[in-house]
C-alpha atoms as a PDB file:
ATOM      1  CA  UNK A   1     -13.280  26.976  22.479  1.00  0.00           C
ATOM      2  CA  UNK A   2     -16.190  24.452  21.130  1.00  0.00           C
ATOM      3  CA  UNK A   3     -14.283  24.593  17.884  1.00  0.00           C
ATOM      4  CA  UNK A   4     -10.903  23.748  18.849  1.00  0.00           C
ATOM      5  CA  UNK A   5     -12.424  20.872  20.951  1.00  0.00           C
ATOM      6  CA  UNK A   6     -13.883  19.178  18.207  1.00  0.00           C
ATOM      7  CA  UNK A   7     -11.116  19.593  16.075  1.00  0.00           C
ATOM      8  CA  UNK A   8      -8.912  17.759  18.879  1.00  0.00           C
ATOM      9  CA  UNK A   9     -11.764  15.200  18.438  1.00  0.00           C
ATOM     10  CA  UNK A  10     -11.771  14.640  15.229  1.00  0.00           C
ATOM     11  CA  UNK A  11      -8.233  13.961  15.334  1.00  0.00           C
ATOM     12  CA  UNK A  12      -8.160  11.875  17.870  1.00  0.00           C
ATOM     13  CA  UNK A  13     -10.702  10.066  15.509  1.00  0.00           C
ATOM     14  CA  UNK A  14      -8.548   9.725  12.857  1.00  0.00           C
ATOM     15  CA  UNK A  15      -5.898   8.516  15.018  1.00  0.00           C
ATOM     16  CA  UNK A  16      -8.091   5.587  16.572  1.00  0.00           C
ATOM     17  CA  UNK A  17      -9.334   4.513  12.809  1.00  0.00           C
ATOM     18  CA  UNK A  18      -5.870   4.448  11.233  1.00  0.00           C
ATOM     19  CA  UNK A  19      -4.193   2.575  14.555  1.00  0.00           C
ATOM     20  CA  UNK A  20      -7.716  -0.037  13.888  1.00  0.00           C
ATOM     21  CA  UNK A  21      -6.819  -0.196  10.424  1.00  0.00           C
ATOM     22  CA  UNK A  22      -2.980  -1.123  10.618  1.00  0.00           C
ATOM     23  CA  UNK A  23      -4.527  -4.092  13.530  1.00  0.00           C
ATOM     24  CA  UNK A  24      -6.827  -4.952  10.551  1.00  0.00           C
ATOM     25  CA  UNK A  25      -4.301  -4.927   8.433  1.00  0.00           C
ATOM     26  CA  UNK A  26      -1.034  -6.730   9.766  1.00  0.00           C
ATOM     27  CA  UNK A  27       1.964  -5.332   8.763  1.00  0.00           C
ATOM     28  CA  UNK A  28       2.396  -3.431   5.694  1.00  0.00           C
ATOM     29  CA  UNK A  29       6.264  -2.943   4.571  1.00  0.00           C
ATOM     30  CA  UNK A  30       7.249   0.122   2.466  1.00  0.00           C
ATOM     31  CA  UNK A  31      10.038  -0.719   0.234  1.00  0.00           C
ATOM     32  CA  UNK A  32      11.529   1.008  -2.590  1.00  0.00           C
ATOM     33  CA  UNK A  33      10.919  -0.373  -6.276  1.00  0.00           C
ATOM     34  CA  UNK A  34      14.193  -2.209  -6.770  1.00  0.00           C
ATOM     35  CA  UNK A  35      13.401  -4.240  -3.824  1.00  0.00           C
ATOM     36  CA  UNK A  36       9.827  -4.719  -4.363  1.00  0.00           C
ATOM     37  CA  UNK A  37      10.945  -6.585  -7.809  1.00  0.00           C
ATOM     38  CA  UNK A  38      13.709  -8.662  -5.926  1.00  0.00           C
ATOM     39  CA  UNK A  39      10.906 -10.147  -3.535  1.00  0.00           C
ATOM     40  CA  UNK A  40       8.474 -10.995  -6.476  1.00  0.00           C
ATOM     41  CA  UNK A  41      11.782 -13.179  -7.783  1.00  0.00           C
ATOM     42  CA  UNK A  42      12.165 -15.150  -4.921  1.00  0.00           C
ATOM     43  CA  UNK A  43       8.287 -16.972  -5.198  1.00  0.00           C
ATOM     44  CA  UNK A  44       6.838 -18.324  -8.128  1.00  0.00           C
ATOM     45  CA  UNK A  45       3.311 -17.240  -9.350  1.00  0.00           C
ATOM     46  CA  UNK A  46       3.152 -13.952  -6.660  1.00  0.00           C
ATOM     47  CA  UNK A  47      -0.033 -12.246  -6.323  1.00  0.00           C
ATOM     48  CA  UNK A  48       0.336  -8.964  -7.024  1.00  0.00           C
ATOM     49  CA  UNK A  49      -2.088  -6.138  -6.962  1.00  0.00           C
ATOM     50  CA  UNK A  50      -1.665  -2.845  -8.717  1.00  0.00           C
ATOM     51  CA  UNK A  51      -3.100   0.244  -8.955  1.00  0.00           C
ATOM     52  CA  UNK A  52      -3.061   3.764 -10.244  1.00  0.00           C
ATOM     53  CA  UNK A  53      -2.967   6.538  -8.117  1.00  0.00           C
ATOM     54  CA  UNK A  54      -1.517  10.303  -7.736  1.00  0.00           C
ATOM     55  CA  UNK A  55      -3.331  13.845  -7.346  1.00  0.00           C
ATOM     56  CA  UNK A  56      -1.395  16.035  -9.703  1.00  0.00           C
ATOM     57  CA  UNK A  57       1.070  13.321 -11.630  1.00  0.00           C
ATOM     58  CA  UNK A  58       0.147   9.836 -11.821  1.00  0.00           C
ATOM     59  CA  UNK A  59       2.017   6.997 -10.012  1.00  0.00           C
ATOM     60  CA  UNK A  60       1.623   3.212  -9.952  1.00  0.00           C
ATOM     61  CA  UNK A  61       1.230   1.392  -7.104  1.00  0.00           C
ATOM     62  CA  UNK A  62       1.856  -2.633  -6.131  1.00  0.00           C
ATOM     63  CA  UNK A  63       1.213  -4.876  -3.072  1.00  0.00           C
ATOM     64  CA  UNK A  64       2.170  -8.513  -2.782  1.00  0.00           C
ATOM     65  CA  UNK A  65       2.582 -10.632  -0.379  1.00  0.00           C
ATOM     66  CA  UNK A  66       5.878 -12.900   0.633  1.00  0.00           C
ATOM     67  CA  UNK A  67       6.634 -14.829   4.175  1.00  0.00           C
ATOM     68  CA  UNK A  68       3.743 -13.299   6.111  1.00  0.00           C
ATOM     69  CA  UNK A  69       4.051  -9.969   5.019  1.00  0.00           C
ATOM     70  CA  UNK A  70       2.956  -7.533   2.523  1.00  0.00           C
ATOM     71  CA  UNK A  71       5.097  -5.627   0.722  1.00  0.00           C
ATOM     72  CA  UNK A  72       4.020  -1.831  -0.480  1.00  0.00           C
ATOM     73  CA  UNK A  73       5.772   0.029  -3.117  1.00  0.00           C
ATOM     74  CA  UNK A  74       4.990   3.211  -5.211  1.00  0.00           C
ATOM     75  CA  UNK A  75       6.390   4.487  -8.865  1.00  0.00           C
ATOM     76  CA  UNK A  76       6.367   6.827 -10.915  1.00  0.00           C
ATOM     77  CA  UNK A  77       6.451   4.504 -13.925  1.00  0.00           C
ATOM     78  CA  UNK A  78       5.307   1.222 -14.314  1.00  0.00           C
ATOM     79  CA  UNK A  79       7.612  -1.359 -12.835  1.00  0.00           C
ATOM     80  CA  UNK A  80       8.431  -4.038 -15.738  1.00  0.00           C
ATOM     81  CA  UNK A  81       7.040  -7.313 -13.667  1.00  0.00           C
ATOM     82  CA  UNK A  82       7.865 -11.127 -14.141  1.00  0.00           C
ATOM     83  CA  UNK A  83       5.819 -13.093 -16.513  1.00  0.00           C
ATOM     84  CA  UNK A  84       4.533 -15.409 -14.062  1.00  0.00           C
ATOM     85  CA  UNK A  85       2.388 -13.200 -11.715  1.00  0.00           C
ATOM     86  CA  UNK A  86      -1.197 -13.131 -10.997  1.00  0.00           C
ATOM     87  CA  UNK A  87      -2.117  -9.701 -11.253  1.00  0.00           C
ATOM     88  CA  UNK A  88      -5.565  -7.862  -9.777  1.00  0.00           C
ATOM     89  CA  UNK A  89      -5.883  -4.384 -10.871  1.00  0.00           C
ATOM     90  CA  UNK A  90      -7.476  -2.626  -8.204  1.00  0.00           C
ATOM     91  CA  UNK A  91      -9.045   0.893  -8.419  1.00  0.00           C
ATOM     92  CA  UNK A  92      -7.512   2.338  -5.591  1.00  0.00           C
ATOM     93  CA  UNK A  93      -4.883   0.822  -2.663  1.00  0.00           C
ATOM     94  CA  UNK A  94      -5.592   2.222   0.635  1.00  0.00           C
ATOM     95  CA  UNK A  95      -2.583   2.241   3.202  1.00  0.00           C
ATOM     96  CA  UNK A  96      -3.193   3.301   7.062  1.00  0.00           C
ATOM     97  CA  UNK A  97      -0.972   6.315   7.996  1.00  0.00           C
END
């Protein structure tokens, strides 16, 4: 019984740090390549910030920010960005949930 209890707790744990991380965070859109690449278009010199990830294949992942919000997407190639951006390569991207 002690076991399944802490297991609930630790749960519940990871539920409370994830829900403090997304109000840490704002609000962190998911959006597919194609449309990630339409939103760096519409602002000149975006800050974008990639990263490499992936467990068994690699994939490439990019965060930017337009109108308040940050936009998240994930490839399995590199996206081919505008010329104009001011890129951060980060060592790891970290989204709640």
């Amino acid at each position: 019984m002690a076991y399944g209890a802490g297991a609930g707790a630790a749960v519940a744990a990871r539920a409370a740090a994830i829900a403090k991380a997304i109000k840490a965070s704002g609000a962190i859109v998911r959006v597919e390549p194609s449309d990630f690449s339409v939103i760096l278009s519409k602002t000149s010199k975006p800050l974008v910030v990639l990263a490499e990830g992936g467990f068994l294949k690699t994939n490439y992942q990019y965060l930017t920010s337009y109108k308040g919000l940050v936009f998240f997407t994930k490839s399995p190639t590199p996206l081919q960005l505008p010329g104009d951006i001011e890129l951060v390569v980060a060592k790891k991207i970290w989204i709640p949930g």
